[in-house]
N, C-alpha and C. Protein backbone atom coordinates (compact mmCIF):
# COMPACT_ATOMS: atom_id res chain seq x y z
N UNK A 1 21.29 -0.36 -6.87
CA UNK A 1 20.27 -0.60 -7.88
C UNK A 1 19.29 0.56 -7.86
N UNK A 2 19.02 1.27 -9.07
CA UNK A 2 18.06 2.25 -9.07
C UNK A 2 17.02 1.55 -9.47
N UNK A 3 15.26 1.72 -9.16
CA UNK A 3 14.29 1.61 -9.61
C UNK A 3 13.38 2.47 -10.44
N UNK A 4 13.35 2.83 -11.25
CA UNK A 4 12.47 3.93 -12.16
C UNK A 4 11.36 3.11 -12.59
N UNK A 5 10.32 3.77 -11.39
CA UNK A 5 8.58 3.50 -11.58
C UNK A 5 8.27 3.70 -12.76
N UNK A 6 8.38 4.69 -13.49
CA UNK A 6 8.45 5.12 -14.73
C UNK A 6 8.50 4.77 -16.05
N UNK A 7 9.21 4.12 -15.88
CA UNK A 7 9.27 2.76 -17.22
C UNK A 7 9.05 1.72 -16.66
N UNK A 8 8.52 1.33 -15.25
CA UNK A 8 7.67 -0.10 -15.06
C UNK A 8 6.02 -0.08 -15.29
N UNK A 9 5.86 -0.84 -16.21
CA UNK A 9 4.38 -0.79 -16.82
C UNK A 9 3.13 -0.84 -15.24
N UNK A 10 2.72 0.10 -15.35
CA UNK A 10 0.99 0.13 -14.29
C UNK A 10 0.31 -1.27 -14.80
N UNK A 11 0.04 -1.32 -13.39
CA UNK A 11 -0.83 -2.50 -13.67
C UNK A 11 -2.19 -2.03 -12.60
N UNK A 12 -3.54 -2.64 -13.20
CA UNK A 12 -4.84 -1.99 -12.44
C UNK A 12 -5.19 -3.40 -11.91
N UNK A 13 -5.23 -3.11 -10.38
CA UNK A 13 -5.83 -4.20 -9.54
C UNK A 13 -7.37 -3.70 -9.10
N UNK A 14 -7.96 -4.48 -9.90
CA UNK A 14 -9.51 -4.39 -8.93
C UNK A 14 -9.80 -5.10 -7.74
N UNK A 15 -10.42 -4.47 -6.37
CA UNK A 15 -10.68 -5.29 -5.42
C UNK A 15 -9.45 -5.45 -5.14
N UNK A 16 -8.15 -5.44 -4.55
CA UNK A 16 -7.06 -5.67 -3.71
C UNK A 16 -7.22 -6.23 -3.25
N UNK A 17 -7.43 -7.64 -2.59
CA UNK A 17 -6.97 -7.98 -1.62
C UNK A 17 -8.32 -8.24 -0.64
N UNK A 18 -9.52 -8.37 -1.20
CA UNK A 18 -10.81 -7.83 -0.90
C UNK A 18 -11.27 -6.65 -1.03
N UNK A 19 -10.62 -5.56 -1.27
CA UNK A 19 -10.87 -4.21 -1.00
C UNK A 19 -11.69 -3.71 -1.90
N UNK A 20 -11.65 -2.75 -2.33
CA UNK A 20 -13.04 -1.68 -3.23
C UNK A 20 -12.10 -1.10 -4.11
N UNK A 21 -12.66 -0.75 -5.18
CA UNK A 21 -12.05 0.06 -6.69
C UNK A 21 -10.75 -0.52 -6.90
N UNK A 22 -9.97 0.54 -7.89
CA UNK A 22 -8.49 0.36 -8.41
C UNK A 22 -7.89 0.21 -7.87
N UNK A 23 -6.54 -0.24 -7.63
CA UNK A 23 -5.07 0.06 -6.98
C UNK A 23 -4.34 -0.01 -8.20
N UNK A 24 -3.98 1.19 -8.71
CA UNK A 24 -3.20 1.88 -9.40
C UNK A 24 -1.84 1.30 -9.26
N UNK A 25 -0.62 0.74 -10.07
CA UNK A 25 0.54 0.08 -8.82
C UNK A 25 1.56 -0.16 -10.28
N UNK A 26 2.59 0.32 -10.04
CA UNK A 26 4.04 0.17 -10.75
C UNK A 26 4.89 -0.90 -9.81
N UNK A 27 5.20 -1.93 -9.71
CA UNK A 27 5.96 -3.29 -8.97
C UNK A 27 7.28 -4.14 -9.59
N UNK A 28 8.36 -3.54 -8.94
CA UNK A 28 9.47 -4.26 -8.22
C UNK A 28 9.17 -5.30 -7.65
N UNK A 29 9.88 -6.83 -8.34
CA UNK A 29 9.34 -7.95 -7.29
C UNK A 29 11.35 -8.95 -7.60
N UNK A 30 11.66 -9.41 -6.88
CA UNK A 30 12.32 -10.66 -6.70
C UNK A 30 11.72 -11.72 -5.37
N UNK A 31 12.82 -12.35 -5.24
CA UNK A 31 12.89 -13.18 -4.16
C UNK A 31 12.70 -12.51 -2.73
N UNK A 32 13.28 -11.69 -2.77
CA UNK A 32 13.09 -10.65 -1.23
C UNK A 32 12.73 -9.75 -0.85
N UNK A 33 12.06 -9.52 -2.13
CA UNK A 33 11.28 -7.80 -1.54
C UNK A 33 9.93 -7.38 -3.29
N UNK A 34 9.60 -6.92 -2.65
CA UNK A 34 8.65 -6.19 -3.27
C UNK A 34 8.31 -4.69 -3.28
N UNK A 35 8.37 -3.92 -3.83
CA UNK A 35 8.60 -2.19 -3.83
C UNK A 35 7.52 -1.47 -4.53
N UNK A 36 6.96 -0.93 -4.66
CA UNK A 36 5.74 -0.57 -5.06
C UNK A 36 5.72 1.30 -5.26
N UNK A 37 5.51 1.60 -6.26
CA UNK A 37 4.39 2.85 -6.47
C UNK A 37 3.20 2.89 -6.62
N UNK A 38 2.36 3.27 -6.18
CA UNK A 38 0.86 2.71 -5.70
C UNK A 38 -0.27 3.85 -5.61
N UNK A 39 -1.38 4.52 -6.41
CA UNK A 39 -2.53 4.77 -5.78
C UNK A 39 -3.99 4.18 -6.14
N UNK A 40 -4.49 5.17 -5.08
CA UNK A 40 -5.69 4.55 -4.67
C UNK A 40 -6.52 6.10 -5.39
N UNK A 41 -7.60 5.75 -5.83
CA UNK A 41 -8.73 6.64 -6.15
C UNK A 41 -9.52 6.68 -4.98
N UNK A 42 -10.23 8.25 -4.56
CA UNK A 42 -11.29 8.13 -3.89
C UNK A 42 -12.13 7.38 -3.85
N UNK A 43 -12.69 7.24 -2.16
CA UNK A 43 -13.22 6.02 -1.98
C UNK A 43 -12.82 4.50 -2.28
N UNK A 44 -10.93 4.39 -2.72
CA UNK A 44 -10.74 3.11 -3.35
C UNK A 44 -10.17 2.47 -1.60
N UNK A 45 -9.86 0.93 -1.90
CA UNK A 45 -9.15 0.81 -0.78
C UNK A 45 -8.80 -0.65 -1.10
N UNK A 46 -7.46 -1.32 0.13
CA UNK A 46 -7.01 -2.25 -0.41
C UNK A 46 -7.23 -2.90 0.95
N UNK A 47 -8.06 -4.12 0.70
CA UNK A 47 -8.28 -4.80 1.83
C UNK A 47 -7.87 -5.15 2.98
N UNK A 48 -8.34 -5.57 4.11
CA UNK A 48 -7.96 -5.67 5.70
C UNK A 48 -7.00 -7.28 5.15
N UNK A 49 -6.04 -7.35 5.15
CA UNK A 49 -5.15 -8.36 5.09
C UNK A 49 -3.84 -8.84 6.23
N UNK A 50 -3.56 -10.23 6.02
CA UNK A 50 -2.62 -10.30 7.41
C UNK A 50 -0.92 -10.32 6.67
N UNK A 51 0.40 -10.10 6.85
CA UNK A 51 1.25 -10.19 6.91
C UNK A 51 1.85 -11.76 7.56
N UNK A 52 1.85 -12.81 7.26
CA UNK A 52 2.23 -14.03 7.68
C UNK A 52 3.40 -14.13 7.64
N UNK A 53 4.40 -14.13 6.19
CA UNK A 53 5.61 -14.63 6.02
C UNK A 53 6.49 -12.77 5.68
N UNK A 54 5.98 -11.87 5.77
CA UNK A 54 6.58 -10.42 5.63
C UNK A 54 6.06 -9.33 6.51
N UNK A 55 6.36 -8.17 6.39
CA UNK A 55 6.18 -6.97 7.06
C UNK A 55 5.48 -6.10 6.19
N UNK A 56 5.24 -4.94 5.84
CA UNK A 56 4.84 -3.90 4.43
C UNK A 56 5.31 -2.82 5.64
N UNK A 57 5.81 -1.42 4.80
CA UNK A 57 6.27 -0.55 5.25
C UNK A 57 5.65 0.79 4.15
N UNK A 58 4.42 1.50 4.10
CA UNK A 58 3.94 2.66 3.23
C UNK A 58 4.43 3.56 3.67
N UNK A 59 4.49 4.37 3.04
CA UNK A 59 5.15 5.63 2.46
C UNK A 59 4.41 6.33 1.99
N UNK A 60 3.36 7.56 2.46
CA UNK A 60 1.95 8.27 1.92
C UNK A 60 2.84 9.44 1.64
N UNK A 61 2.82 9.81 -0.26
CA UNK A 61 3.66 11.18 -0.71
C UNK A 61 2.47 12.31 -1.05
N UNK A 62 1.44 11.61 -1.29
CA UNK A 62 -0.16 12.69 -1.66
C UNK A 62 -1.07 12.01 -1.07
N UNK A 63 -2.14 13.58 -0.77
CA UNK A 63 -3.48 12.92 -0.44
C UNK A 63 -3.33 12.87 0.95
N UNK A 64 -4.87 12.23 1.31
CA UNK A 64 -4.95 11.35 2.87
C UNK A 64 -5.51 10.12 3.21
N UNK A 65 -5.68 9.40 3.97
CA UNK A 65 -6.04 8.40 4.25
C UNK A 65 -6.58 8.10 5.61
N UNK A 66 -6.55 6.57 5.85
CA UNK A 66 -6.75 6.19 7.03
C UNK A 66 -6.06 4.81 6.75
N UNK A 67 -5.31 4.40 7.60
CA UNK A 67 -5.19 2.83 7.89
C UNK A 67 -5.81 2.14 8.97
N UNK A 68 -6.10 0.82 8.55
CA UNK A 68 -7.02 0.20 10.04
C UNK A 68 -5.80 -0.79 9.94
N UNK A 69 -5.06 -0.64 11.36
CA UNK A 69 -3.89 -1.52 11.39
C UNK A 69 -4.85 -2.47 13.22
N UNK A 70 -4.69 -3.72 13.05
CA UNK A 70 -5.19 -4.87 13.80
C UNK A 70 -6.63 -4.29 14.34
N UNK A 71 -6.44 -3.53 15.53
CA UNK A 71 -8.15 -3.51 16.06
C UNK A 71 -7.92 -1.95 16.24
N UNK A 72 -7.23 -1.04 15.35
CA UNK A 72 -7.29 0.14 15.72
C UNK A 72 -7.28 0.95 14.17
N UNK A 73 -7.15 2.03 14.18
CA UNK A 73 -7.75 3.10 12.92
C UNK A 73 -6.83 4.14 13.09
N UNK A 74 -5.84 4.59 12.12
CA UNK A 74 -5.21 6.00 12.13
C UNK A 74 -5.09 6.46 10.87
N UNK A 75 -5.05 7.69 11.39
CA UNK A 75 -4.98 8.56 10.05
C UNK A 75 -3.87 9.05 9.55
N UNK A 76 -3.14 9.04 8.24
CA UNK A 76 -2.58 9.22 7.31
C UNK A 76 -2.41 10.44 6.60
N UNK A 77 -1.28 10.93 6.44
CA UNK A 77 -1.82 12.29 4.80
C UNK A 77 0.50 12.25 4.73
N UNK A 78 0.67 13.21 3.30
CA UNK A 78 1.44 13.21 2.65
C UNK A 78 2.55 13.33 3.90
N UNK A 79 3.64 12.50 3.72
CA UNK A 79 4.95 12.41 4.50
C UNK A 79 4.83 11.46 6.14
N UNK A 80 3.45 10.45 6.16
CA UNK A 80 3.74 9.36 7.10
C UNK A 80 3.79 8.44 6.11
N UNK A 81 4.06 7.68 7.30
CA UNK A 81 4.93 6.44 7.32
C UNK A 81 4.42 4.88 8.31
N UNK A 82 3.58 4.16 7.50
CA UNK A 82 2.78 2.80 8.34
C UNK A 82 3.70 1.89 8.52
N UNK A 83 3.60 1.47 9.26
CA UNK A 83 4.66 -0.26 9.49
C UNK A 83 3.37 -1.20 9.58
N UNK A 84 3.86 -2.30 9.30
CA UNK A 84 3.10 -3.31 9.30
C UNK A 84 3.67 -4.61 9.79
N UNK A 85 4.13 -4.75 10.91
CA UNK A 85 5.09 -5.56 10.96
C UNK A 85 4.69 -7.17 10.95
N UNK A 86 5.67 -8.37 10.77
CA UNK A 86 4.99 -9.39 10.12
C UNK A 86 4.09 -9.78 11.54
N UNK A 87 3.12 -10.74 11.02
CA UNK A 87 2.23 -11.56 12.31
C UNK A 87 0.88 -9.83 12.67
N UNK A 88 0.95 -9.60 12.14
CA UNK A 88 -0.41 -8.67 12.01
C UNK A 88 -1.10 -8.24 10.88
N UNK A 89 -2.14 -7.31 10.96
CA UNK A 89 -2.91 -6.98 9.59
C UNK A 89 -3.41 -5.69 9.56
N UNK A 90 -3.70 -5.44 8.11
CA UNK A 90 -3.77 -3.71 7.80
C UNK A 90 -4.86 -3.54 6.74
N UNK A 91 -5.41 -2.45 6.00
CA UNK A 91 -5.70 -2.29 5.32
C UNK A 91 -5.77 -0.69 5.22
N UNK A 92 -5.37 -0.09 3.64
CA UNK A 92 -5.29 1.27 3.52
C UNK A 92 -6.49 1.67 2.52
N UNK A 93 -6.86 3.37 2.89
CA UNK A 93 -7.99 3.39 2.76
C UNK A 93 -7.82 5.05 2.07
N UNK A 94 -8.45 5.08 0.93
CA UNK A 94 -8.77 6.55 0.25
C UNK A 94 -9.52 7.51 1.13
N UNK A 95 -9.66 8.10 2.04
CA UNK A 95 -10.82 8.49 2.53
C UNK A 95 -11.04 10.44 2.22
N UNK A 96 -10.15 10.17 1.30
CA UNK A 96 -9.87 11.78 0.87
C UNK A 96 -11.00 12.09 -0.46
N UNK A 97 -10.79 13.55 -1.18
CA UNK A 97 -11.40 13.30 -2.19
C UNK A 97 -10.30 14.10 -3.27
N UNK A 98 -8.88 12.96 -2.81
CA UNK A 98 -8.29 13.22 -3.89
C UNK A 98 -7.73 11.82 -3.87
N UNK A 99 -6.62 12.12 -5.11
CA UNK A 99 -5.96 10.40 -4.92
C UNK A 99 -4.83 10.58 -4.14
N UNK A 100 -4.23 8.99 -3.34
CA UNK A 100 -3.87 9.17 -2.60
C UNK A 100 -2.43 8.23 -3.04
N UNK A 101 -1.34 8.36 -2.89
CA UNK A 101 -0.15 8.14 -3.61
C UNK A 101 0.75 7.47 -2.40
N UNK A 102 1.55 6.63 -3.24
CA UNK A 102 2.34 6.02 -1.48
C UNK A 102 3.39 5.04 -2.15
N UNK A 103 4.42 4.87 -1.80
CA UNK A 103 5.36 4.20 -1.94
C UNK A 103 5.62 2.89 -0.66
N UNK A 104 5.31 1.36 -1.16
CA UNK A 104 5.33 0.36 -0.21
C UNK A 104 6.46 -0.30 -0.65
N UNK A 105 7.25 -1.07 0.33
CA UNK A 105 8.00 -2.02 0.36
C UNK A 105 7.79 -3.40 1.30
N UNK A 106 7.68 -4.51 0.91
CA UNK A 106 7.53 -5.94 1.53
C UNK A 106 8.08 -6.24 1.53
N UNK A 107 8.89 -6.40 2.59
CA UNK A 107 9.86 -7.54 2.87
C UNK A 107 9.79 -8.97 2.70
N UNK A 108 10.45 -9.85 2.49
CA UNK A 108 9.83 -11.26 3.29
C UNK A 108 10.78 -11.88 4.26
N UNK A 109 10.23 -12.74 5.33
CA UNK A 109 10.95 -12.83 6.06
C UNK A 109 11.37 -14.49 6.23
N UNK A 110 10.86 -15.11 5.52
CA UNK A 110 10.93 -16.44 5.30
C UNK A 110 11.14 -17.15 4.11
């Protein structure tokens, strides 16, 4: 199955999840997964959230960031790669002053 972001209509999330500004986001969804093209505007960010019934796996292609994954903070820029594995929590963060671009996938595991 190919996915072309491209012809999947953007959709603008304000506040994510609690978070601050846009999330920019083209979405792949069925029963088992969720796939995402995704940015964030400076200073945007998508809230500290938990993973209960899935995992999330980002994919940072522009820009930089920071993720605050459970009680710790790392930094991000074009070609890492966050896990999120299920039974913990994350939140990703613009901290650049450009936009910051990323490709996610959610699993679910239940």
């Amino acid at each position: 199955m190919i996915l072309d972001f491209n012809s999947i209509k953007e959709v603008e999330r304000m506040n994510f999840q609690g978070g601050k500004g846009v999330f920019h986001v083209h979405m792949y969804q069925d029963e088992h997964v969720k796939i995402m093209k995704g940015m964030l505007e400076p200073g945007a960010f998508i809230g500290f959230h938990a993973h209960v019934k899935n995992s999330e796996i980002i994919f940072i292609t522009e820009g930089h960031g920071k993720v605050r994954y459970d009680d710790t903070e790392e930094a991000v820029t074009a070609g890492s790669c966050h896990y999120c594995p299920k039974g913990h929590a994350h939140s990703l963060i613009n901290s650049g002053n450009q936009n910051l671009h990323f490709y996610a996938v959610v699993p679910e595991h239940e």
